[in-house]
Protein backbone atom coordinates (compact mmCIF):
# COMPACT_ATOMS: atom_id res chain seq x y z
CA UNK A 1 0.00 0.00 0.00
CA UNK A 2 1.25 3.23 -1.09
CA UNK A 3 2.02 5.83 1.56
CA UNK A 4 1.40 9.76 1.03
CA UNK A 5 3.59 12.01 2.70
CA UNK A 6 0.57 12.71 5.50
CA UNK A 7 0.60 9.47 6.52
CA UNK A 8 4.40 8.76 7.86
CA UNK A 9 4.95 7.60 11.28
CA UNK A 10 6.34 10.02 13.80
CA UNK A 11 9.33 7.87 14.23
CA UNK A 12 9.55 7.92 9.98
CA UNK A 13 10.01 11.77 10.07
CA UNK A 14 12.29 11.49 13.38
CA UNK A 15 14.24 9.29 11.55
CA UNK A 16 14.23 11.68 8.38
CA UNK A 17 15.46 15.03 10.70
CA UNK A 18 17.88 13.00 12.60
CA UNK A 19 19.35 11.78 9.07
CA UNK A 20 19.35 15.65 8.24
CA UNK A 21 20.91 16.71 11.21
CA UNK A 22 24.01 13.89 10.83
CA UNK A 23 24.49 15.05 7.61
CA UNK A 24 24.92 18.57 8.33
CA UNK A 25 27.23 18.27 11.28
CA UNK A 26 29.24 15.79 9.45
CA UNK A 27 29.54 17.96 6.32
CA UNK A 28 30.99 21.00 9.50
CA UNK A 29 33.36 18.58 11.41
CA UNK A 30 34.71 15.96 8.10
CA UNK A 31 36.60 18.28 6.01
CA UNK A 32 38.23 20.26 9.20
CA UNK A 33 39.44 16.92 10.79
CA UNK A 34 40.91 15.79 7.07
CA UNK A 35 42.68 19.11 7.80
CA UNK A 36 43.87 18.43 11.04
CA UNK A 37 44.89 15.32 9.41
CA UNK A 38 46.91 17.26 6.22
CA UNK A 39 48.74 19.39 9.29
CA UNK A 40 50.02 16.92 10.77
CA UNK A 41 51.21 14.97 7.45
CA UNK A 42 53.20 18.39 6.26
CA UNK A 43 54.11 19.92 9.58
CA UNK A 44 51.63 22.82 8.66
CA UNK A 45 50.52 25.03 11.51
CA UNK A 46 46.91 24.94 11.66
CA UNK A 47 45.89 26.28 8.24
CA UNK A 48 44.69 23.44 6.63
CA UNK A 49 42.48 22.61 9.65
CA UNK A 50 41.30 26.32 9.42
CA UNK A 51 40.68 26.04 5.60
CA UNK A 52 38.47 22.49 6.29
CA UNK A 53 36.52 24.21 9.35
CA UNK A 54 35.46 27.06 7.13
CA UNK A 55 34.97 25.19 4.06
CA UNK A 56 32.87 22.93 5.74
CA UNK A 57 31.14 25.61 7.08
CA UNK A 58 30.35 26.95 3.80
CA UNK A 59 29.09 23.45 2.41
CA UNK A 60 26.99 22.99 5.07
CA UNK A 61 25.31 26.20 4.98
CA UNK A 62 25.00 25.91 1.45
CA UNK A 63 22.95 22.52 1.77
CA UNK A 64 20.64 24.06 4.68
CA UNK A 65 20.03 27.16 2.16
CA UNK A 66 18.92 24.37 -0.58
CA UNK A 67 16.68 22.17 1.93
CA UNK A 68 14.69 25.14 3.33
CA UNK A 69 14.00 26.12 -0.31
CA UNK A 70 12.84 22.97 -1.18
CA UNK A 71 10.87 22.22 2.28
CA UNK A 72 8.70 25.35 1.40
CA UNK A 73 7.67 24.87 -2.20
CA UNK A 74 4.38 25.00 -2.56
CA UNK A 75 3.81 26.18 0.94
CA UNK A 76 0.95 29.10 0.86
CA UNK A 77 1.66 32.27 0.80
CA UNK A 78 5.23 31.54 -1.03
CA UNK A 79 5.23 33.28 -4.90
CA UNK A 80 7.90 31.14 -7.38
CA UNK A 81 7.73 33.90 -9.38
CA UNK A 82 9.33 36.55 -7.37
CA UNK A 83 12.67 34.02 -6.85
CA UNK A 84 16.02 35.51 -8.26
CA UNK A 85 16.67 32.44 -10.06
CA UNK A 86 13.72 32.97 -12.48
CA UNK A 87 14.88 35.49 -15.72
CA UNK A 88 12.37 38.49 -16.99
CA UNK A 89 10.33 37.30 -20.07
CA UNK A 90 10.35 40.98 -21.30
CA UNK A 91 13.53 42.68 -21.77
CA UNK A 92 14.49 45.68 -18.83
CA UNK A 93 11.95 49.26 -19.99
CA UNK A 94 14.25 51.61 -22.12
CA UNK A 95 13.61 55.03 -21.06
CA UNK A 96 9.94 55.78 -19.97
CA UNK A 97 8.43 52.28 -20.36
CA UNK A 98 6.85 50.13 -17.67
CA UNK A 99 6.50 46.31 -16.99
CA UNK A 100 2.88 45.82 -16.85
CA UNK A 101 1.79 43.16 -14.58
């Protein structure tokens, strides 16, 4: 029997966050400890552990941007159209011109 999205278990969608959540921390902590790792190999003074910390940083925030986009589509109230990602149809007005919506 098929299963619709309403009808998961709590435990299903505890299971689902807590999957979430490891992923995120371990996309923070992974590349920082492979650069704690690197330091030690070349006798490096920190900066490759620095340089892991704050890439992972960026990566992770990067993939927590992406899921809260995609966890509200089609949430009310939210308009596609207005999104940055979506180009004009019409060119930009030249001089006095309006867009007419």
């Amino acid at each position: 029997m098929d299963q619709t999205p309403d009808d998961e278990s709590a435990v299903a969608r505890g299971i689902a966050w807590y999957s979430v959540a490891l992923t995120i921390s371990s996309e923070m902590v992974v590349p920082g400890v492979i650069g704690i790792g690197l330091d030690r190999y070349f006798g490096t003074q920190n900066w490759c552990a620095l340089v892991g910390f704050l890439l992972g940083i960026v990566v992770s925030m990067w993939h927590l941007l992406r899921l809260s986009i995609e966890g509200t589509k089609g949430m009310p109230g939210r308009h596609d159209d207005d999104l940055p990602t979506k180009r004009p149809t019409k060119p930009p007005p030249q001089g006095g011109e309006t867009f007419d919506r």
